[in-house]
C-alpha atoms as a PDB file:
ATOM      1  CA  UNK A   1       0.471 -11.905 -24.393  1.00  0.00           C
ATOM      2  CA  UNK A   2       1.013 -15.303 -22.424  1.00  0.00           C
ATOM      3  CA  UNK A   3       4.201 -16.766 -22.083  1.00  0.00           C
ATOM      4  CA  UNK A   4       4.747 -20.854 -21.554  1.00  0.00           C
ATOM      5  CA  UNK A   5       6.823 -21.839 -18.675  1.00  0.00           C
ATOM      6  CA  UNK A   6       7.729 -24.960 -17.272  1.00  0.00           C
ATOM      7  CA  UNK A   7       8.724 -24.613 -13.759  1.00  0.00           C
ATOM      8  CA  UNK A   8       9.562 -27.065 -10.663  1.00  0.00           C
ATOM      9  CA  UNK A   9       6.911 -26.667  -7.715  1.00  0.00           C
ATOM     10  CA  UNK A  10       7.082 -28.328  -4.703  1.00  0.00           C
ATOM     11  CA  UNK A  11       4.062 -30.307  -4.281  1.00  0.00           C
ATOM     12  CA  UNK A  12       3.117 -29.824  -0.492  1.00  0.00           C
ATOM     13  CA  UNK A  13       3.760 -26.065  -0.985  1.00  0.00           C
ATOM     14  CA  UNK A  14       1.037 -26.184  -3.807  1.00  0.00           C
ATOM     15  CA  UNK A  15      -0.821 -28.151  -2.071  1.00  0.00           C
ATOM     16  CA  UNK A  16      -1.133 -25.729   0.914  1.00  0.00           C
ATOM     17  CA  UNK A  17      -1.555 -23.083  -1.857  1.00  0.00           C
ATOM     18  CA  UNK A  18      -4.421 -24.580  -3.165  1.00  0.00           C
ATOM     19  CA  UNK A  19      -6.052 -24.418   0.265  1.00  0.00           C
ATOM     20  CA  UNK A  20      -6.591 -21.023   0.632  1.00  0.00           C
ATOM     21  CA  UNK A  21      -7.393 -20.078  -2.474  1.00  0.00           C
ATOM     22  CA  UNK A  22     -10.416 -20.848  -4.847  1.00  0.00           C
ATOM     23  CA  UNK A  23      -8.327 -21.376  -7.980  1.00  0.00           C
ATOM     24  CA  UNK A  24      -9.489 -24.469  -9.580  1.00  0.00           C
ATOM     25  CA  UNK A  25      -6.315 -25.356 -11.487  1.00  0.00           C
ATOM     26  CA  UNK A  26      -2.254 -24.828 -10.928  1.00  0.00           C
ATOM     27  CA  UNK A  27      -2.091 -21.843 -13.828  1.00  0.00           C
ATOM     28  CA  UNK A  28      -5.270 -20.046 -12.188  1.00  0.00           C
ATOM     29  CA  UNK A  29      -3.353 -20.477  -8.908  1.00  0.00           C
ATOM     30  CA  UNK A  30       0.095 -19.518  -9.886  1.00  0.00           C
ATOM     31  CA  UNK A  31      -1.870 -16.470 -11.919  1.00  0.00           C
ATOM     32  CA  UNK A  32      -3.745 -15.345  -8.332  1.00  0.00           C
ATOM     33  CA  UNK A  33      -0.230 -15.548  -6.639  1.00  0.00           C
ATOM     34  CA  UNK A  34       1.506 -13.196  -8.882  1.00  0.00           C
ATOM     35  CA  UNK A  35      -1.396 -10.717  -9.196  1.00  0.00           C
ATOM     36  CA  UNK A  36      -1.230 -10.691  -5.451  1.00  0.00           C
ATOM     37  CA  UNK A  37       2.545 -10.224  -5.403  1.00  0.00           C
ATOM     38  CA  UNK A  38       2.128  -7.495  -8.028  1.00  0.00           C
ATOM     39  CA  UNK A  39      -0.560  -5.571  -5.700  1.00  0.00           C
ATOM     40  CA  UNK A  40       1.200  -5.834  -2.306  1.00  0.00           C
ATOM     41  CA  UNK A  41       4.424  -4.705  -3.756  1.00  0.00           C
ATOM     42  CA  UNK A  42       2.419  -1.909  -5.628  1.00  0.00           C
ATOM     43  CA  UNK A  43       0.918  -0.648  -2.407  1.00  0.00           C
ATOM     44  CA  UNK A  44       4.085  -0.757  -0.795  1.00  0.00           C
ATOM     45  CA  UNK A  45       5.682   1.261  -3.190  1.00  0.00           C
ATOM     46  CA  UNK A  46       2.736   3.698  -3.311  1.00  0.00           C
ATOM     47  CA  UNK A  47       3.390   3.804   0.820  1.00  0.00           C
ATOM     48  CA  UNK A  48       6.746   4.434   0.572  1.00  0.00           C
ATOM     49  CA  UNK A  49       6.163   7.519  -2.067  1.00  0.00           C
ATOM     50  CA  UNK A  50       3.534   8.804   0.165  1.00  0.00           C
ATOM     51  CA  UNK A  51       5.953   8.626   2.929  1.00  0.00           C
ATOM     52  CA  UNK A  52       8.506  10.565   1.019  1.00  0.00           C
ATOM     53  CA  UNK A  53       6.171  13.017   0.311  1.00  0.00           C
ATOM     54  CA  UNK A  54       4.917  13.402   3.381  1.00  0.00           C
ATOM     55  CA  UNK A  55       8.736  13.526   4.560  1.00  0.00           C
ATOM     56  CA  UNK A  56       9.423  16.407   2.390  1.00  0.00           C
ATOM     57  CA  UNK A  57       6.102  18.587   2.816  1.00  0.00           C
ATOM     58  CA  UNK A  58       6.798  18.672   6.972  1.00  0.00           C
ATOM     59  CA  UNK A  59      10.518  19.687   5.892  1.00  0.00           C
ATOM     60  CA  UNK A  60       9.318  22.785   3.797  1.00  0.00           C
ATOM     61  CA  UNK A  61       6.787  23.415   6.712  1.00  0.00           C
ATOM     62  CA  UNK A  62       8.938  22.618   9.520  1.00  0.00           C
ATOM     63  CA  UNK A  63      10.093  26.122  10.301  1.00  0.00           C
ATOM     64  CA  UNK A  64       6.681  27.819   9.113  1.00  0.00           C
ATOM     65  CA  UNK A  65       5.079  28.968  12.460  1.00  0.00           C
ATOM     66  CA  UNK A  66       1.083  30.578  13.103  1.00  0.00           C
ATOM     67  CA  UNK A  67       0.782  34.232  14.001  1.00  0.00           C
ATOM     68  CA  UNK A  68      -1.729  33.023  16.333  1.00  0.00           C
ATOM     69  CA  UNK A  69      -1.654  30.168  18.605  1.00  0.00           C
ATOM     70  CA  UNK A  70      -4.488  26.897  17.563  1.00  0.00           C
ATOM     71  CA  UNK A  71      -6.594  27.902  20.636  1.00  0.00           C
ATOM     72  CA  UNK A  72      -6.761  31.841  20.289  1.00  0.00           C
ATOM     73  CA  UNK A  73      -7.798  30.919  16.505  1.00  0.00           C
ATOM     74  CA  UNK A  74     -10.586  28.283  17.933  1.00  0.00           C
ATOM     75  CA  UNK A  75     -11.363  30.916  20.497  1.00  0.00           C
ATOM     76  CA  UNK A  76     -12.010  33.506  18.344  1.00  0.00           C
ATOM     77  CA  UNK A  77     -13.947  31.285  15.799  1.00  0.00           C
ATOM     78  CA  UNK A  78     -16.208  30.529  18.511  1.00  0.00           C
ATOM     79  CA  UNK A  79     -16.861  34.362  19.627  1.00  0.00           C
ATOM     80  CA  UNK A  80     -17.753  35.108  15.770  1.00  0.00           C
ATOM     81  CA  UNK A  81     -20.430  32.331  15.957  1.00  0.00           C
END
């Protein structure tokens, strides 16, 4: 579904715009611009969730302790081989 808008740009901004991208046209441009605003704020919020994740799993694991120390456990792996 497409929507017509008329909207107010300021011309040196566009300009500029139109400089770094490859868009041909305003639309195309104005198009790239929100599909890039749509994917940085979509990675961002995918960031933040892994964050919270992250945030919660050390939490949970926080207190959880080895019955052996890393380097006995290494040690040992190496003796086996």
């Amino acid at each position: 579904m497409c929507m017509r808008t008329n909207i107010v740009i300021d011309d040196e901004l566009m300009r500029e715009a139109m400089e770094y991208s490859t868009a041909r046209t305003k639309r195309s441009l104005i198009e790239e611009a929100l599909h890039t605003f749509i994917s940085v704020h979509a990675t961002e919020k995918r960031r933040e969730s892994y964050r919270t994740r992250l945030a919660v799993i050390r939490k949970k694991t926080a207190e959880l302790r080895l019955r052996t120390s890393p380097s006995d456990l290494l040690r040992e792996d190496r003796e086996r081989q």
